[in-house]
C-alpha atoms as a PDB file:
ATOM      1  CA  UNK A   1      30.174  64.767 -41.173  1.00  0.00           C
ATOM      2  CA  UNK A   2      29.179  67.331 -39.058  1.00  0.00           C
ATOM      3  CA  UNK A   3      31.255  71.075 -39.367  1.00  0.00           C
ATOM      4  CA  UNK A   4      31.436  73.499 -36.725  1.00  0.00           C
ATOM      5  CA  UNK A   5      33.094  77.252 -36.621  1.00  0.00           C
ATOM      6  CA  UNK A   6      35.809  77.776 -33.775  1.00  0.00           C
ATOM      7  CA  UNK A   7      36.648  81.562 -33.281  1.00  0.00           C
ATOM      8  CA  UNK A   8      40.265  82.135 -31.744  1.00  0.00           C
ATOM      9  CA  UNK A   9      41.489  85.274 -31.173  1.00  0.00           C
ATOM     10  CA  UNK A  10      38.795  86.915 -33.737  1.00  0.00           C
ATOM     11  CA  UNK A  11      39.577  84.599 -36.451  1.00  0.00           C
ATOM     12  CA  UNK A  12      36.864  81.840 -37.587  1.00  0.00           C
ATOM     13  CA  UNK A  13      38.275  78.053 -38.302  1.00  0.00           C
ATOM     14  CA  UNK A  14      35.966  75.499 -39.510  1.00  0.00           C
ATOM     15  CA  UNK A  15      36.040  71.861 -38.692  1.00  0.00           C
ATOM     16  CA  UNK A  16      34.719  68.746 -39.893  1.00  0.00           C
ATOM     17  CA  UNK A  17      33.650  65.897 -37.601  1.00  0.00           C
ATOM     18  CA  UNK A  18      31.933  62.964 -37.716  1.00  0.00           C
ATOM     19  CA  UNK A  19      28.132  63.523 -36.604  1.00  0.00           C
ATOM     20  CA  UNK A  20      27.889  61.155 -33.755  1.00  0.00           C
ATOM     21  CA  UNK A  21      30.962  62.985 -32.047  1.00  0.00           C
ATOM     22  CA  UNK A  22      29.489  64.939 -28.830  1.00  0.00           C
ATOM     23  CA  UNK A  23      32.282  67.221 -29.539  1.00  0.00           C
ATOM     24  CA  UNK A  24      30.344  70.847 -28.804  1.00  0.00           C
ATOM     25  CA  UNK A  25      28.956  69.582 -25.326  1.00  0.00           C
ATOM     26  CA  UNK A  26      32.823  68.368 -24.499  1.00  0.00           C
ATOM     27  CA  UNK A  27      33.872  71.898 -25.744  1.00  0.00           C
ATOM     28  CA  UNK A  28      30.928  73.678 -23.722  1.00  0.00           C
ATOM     29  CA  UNK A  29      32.422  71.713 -20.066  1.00  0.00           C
ATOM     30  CA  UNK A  30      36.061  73.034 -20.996  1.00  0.00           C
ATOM     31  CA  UNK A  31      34.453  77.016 -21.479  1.00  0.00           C
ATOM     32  CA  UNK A  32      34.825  77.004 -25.535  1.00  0.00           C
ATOM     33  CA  UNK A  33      32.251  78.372 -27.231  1.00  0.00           C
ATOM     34  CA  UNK A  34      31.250  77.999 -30.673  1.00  0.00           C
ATOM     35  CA  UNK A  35      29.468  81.469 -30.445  1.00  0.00           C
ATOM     36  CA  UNK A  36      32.108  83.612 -29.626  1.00  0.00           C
ATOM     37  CA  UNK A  37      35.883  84.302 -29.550  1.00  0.00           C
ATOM     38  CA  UNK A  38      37.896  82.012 -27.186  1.00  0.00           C
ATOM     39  CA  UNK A  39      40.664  83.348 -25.605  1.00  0.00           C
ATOM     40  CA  UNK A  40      44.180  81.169 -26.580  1.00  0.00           C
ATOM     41  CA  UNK A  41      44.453  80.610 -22.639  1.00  0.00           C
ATOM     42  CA  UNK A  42      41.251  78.754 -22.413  1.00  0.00           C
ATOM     43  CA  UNK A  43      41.841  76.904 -25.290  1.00  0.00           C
ATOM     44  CA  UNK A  44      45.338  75.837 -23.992  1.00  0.00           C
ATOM     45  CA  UNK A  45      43.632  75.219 -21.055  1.00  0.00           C
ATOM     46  CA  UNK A  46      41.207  72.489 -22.534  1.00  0.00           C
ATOM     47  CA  UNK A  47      43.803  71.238 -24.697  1.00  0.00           C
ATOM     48  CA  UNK A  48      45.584  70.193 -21.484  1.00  0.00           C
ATOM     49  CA  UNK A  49      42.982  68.895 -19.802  1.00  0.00           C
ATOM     50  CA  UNK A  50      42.231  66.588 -22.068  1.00  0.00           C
ATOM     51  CA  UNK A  51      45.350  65.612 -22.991  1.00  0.00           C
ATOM     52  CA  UNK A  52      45.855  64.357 -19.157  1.00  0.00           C
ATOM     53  CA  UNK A  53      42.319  63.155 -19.051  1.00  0.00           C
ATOM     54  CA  UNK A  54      43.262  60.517 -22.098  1.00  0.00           C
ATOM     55  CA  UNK A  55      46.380  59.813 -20.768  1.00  0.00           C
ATOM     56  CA  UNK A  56      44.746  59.051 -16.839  1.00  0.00           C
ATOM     57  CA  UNK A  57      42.048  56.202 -19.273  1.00  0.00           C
ATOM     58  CA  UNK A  58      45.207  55.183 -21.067  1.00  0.00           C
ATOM     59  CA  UNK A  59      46.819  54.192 -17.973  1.00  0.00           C
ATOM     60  CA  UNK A  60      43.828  52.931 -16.126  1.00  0.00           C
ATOM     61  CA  UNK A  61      43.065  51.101 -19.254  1.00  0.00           C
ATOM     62  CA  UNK A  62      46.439  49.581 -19.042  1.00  0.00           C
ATOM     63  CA  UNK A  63      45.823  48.253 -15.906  1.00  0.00           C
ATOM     64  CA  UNK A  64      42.942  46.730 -16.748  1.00  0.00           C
ATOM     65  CA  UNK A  65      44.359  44.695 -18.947  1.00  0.00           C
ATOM     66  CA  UNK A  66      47.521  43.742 -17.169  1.00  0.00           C
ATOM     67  CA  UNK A  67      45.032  42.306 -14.441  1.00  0.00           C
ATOM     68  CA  UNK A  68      42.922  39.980 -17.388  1.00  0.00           C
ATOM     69  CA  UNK A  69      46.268  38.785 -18.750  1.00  0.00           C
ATOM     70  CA  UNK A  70      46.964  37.616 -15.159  1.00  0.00           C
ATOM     71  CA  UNK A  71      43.096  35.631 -14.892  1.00  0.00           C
END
């Protein structure tokens, strides 16, 4: 397990994640930083993001697999 410190709005939150996760470079392209305070905007910011990037795979995943039920 890996732990990292997220500051929001001046108050520090550790995490634990599992060491292979890329999960500060994934933070770094959204503009979080593990270094500073992160403003709640850009953090609801990412949060959306990503939530529309997984759900963009999820469909395009889903459509991949419709088309090898069909072979």
């Amino acid at each position: 397990m890996k732990k990292i410190s997220l500051t929001i709005a001046s108050r520090s939150y550790d995490i634990s994640f599992d060491s292979s996760y890329k999960l500060e470079e994934e933070l770094a392209k959204d503009n979080i930083s593990l270094h500073k305070s992160n403003d709640i905007k850009a953090l609801l910011h990412a949060y959306l993001s990503k939530t529309y990037e997984n759900l963009t795979m999820k469909d395009e995943l889903e459509k991949m697999l419709e088309k090898l039920e069909n072979i």
